[in-house]
Protein backbone atom coordinates (compact mmCIF):
# COMPACT_ATOMS: atom_id res chain seq x y z
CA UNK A 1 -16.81 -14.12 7.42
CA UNK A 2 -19.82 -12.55 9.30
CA UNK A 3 -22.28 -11.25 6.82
CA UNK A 4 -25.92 -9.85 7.82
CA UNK A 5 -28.62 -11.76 6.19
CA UNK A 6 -30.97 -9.36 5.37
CA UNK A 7 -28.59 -7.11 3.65
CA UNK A 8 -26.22 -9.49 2.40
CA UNK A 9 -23.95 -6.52 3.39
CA UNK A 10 -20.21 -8.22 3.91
CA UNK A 11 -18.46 -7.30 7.36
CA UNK A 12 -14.73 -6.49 7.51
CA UNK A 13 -12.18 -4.65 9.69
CA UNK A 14 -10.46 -1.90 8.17
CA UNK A 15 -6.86 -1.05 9.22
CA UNK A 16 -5.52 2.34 8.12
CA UNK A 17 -2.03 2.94 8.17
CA UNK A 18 0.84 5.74 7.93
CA UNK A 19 3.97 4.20 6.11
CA UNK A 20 6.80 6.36 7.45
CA UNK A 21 8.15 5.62 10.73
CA UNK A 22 4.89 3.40 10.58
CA UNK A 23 5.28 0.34 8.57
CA UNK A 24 9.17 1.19 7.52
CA UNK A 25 11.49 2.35 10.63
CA UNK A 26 12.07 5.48 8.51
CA UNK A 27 11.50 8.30 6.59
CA UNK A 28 11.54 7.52 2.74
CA UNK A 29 11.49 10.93 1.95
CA UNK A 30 14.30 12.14 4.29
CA UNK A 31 16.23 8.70 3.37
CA UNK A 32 16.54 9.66 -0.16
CA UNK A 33 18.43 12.51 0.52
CA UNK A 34 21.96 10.07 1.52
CA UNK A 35 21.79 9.76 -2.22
CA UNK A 36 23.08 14.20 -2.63
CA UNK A 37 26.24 14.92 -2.83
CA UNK A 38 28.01 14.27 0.32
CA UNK A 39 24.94 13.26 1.46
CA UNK A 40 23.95 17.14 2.05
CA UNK A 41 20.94 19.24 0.86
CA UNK A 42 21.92 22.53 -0.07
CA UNK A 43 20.52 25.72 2.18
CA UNK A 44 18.56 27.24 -0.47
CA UNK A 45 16.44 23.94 -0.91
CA UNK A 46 15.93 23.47 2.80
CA UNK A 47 14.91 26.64 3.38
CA UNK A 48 11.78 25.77 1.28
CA UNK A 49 10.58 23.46 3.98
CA UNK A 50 7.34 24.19 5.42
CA UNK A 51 4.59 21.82 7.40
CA UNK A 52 2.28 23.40 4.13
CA UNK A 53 4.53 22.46 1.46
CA UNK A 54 6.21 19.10 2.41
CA UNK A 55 5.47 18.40 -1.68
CA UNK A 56 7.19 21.64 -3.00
CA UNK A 57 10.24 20.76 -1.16
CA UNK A 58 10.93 17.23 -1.94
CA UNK A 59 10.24 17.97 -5.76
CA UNK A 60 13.14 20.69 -5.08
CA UNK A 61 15.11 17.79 -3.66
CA UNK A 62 14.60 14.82 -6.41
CA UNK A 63 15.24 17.77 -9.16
CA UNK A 64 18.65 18.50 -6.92
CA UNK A 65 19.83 14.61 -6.96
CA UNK A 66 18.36 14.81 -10.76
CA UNK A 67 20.82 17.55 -11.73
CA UNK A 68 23.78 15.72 -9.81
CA UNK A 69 23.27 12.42 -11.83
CA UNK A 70 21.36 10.41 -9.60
CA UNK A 71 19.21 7.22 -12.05
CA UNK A 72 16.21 6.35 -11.12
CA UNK A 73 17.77 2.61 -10.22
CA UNK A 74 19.57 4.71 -7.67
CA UNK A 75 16.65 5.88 -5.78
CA UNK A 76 14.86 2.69 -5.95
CA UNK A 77 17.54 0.64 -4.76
CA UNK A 78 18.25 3.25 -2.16
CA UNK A 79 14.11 2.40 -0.96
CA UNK A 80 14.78 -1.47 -0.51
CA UNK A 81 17.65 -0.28 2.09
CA UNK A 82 14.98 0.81 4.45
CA UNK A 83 13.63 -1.75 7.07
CA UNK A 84 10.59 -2.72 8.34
CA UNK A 85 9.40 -1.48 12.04
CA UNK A 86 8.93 -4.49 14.75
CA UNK A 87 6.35 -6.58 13.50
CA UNK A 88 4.75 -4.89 10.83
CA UNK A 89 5.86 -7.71 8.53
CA UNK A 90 3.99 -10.10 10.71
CA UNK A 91 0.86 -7.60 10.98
CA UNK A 92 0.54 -7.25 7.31
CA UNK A 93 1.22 -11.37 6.09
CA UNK A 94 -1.24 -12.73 9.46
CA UNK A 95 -4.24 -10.53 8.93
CA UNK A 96 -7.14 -12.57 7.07
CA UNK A 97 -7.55 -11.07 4.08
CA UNK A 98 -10.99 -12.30 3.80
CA UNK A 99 -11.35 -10.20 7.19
CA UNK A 100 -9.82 -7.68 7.19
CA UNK A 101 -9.07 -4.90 4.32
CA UNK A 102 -5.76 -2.77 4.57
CA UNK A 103 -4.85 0.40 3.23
CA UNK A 104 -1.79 2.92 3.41
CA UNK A 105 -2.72 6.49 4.19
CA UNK A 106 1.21 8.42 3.37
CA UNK A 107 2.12 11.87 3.07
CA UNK A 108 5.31 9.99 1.30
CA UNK A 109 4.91 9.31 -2.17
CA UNK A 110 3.60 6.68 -4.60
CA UNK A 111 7.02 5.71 -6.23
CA UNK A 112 8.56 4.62 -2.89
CA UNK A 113 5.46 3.44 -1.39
CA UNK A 114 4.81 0.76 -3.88
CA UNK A 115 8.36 -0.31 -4.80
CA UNK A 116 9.15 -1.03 -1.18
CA UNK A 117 6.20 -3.07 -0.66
CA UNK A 118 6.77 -4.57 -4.27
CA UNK A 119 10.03 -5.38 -3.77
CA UNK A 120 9.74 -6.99 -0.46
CA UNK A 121 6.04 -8.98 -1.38
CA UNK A 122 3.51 -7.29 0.49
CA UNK A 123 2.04 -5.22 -2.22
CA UNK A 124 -0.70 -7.43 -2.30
CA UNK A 125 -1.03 -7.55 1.33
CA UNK A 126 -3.01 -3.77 1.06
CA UNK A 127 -6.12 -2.95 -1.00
CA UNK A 128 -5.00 0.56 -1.68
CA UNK A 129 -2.28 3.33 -1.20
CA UNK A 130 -3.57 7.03 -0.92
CA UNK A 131 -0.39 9.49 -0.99
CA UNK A 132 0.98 11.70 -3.55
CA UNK A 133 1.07 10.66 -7.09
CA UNK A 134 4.72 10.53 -8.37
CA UNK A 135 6.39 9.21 -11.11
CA UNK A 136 9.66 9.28 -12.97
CA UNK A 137 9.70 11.56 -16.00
CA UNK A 138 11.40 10.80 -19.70
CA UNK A 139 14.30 12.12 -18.06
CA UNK A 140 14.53 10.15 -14.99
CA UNK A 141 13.83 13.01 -12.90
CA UNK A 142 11.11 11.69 -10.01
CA UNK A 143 7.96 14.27 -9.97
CA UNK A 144 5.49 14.71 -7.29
CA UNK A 145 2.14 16.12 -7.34
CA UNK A 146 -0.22 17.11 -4.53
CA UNK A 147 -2.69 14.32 -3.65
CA UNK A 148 -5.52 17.09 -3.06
CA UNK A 149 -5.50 20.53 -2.32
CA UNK A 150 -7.72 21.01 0.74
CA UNK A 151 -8.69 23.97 2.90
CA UNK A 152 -11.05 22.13 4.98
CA UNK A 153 -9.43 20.48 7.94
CA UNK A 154 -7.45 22.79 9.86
CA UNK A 155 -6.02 20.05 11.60
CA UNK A 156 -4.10 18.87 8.31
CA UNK A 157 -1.87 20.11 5.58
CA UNK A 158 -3.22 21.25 2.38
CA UNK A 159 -1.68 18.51 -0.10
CA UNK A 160 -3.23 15.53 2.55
CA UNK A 161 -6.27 15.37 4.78
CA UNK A 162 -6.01 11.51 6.37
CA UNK A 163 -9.54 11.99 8.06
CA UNK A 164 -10.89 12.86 4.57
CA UNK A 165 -9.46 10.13 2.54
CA UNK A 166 -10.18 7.44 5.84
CA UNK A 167 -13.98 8.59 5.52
CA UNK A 168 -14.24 8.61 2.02
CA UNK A 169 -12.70 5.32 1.61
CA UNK A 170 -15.36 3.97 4.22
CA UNK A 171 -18.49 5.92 2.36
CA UNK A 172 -17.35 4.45 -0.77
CA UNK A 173 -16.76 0.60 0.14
CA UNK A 174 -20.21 1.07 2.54
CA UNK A 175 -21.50 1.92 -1.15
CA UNK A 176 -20.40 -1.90 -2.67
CA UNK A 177 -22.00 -3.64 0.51
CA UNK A 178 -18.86 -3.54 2.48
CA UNK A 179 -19.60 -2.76 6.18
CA UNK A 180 -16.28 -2.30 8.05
CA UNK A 181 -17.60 -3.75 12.41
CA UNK A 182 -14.25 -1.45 13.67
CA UNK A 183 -11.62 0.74 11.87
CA UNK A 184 -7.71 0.64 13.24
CA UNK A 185 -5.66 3.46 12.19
CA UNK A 186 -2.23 3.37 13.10
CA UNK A 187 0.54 6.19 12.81
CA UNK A 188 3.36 7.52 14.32
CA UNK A 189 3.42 11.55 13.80
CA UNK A 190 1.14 14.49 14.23
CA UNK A 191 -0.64 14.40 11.17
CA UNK A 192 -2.69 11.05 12.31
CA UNK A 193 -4.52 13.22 14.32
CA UNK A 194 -6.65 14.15 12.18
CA UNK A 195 -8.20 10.67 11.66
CA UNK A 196 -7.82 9.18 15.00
CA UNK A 197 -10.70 12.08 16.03
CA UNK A 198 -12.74 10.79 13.34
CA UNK A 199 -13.50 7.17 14.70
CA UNK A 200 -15.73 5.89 16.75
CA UNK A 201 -16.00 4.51 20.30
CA UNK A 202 -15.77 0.99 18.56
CA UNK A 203 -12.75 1.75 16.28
CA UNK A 204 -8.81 1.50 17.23
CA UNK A 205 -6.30 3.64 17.40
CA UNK A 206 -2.49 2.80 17.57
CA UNK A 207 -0.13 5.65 18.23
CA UNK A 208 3.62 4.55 18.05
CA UNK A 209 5.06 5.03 21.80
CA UNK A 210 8.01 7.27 21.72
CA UNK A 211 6.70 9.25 18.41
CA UNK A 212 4.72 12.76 18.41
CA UNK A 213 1.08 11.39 17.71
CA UNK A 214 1.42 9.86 21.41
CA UNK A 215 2.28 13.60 23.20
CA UNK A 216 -0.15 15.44 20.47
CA UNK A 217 -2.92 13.77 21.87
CA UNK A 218 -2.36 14.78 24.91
CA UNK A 219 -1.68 18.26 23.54
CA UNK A 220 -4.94 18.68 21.60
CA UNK A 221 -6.93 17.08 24.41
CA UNK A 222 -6.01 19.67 26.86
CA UNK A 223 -5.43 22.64 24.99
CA UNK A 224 -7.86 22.11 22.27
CA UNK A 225 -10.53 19.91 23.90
CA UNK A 226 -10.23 17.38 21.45
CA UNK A 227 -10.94 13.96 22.79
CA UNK A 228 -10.56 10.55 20.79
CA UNK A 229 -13.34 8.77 20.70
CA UNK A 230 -11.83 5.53 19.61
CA UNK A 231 -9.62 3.29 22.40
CA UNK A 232 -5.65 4.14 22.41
CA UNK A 233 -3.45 1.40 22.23
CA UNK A 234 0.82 2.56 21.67
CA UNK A 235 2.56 0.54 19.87
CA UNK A 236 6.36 -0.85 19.66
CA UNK A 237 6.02 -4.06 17.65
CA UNK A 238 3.35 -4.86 14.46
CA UNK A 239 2.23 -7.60 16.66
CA UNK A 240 1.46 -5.46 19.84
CA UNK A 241 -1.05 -4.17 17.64
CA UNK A 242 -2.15 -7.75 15.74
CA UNK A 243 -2.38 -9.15 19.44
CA UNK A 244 -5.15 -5.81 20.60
CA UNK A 245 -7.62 -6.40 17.64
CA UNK A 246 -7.35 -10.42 18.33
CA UNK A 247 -8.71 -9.84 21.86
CA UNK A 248 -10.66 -7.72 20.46
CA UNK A 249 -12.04 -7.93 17.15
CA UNK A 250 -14.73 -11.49 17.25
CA UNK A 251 -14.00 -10.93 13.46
CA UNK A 252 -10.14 -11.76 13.62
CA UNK A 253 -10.38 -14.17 16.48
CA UNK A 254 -9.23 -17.03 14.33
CA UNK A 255 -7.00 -14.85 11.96
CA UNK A 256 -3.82 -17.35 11.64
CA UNK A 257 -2.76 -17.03 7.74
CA UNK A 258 0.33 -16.72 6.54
């Protein structure tokens, strides 16, 4: 642990991470949905899809499997059927916690979020989940709230700015002496744009190869002029990523837990 000695300021690497198609190999959101009848959502709900109001819709879905009987064990159980992406097992359990800090950045929702991680043992493996409150009511219907409402950042939707909640998190550990030497955010879709073109030259970023963040890059950087500052590593496997910020990273060089 590297601290500097007139400060006594403690430094750490921060790794930021999506959970859909990120750490899990799917989407716990769209997974759910095997749990309708005949596994089907009916028209009228999925018209109510929108890129603005990703929240609105799945609280139309969970009251839809609510109304056709399906128990909160249901859904839950339903979670633990999802699996892991390459790696990120490994990622999450080798990382020196005394290093390194963690956290899950998740348009998804709180409910699924910590019960897979609970229920597999790696809820203590991440300092903190940001994503959309939820919760199952008296009735055993699952309700989901907005995480923010934000007009800000055109580059996000309104219920979840990533860039915001990345910087924030940073500002507010910077405020308890924590001083993070390089930030790794690593996602798979569109909306981790936002804060990969918020690091630094000195920071990480791990777009999954064969996902939309890789080609939106691209797309931004030529049509927008929006250039990453941070270096682009893709990803298939949890440890392409672990081996990058070893080379790296001085701070993890010796990272070998379990």
């Amino acid at each position: 642990m590297s601290q500097t000695a007139h400060e006594g300021k403690q430094e750490k690497i921060l790794l930021a991470l999506d959970f859909d198609h990120t750490i899990i190999n799917d989407n716990s959101d769209t997974y759910v949905t095997k749990l309708a009848p005949k596994g089907k959502i009916p028209p009228e709900i999925k018209s109510l899809y929108s890129d603005q109001g990703w929240t609105h819709f799945m609280s139309e879905i969970f009251r839809y499997l609510h109304s056709n009987k399906t128990t909160p064990e249901q859904i839950l159980e339903c979670m633990t059927e999802i699996s892991f992406s390459p790696g990120m097992v490994d990622l999450l359990k080798t990382l020196d916690q005394s290093k390194a800090e963690t956290i899950v950045i998740s348009d998804a929702n709180y409910v699924f979020i910590d019960h897979i991680l609970s229920f597999h043992g790696l809820k203590d493996r991440v300092n903190k989940i940001f994503t959309n409150p939820a919760k199952f009511n008296d009735d055993g219907r699952l309700e989901l709230e907005m995480y923010h409402v934000q007009d800000s950042c055109s580059l996000s939707t309104i219920n979840l700015c990533k860039g915001q909640i990345l910087e924030s998190y940073i500002e507010e550990r910077a405020k308890e002496n924590i001083v993070f030497t390089h930030v790794a955010f690593i996602g798979d879709g569109e909306n981790d744009f936002c804060p990969s073109l918020r690091l630094s030259p000195k920071d990480f970023v791990f777009p999954r190869e064969g996902y939309s963040l890789v080609k939106h890059i691209e797309k931004m950087k030529t049509e927008k002029d929006l250039h990453i500052k941070a270096s682009i590593h893709t990803w298939k496997s949890g440890l392409d990523i672990l081996k990058v910020l070893s080379d790296r990273v001085p701070l993890l060089a010796q990272t070998t837990t379990a």
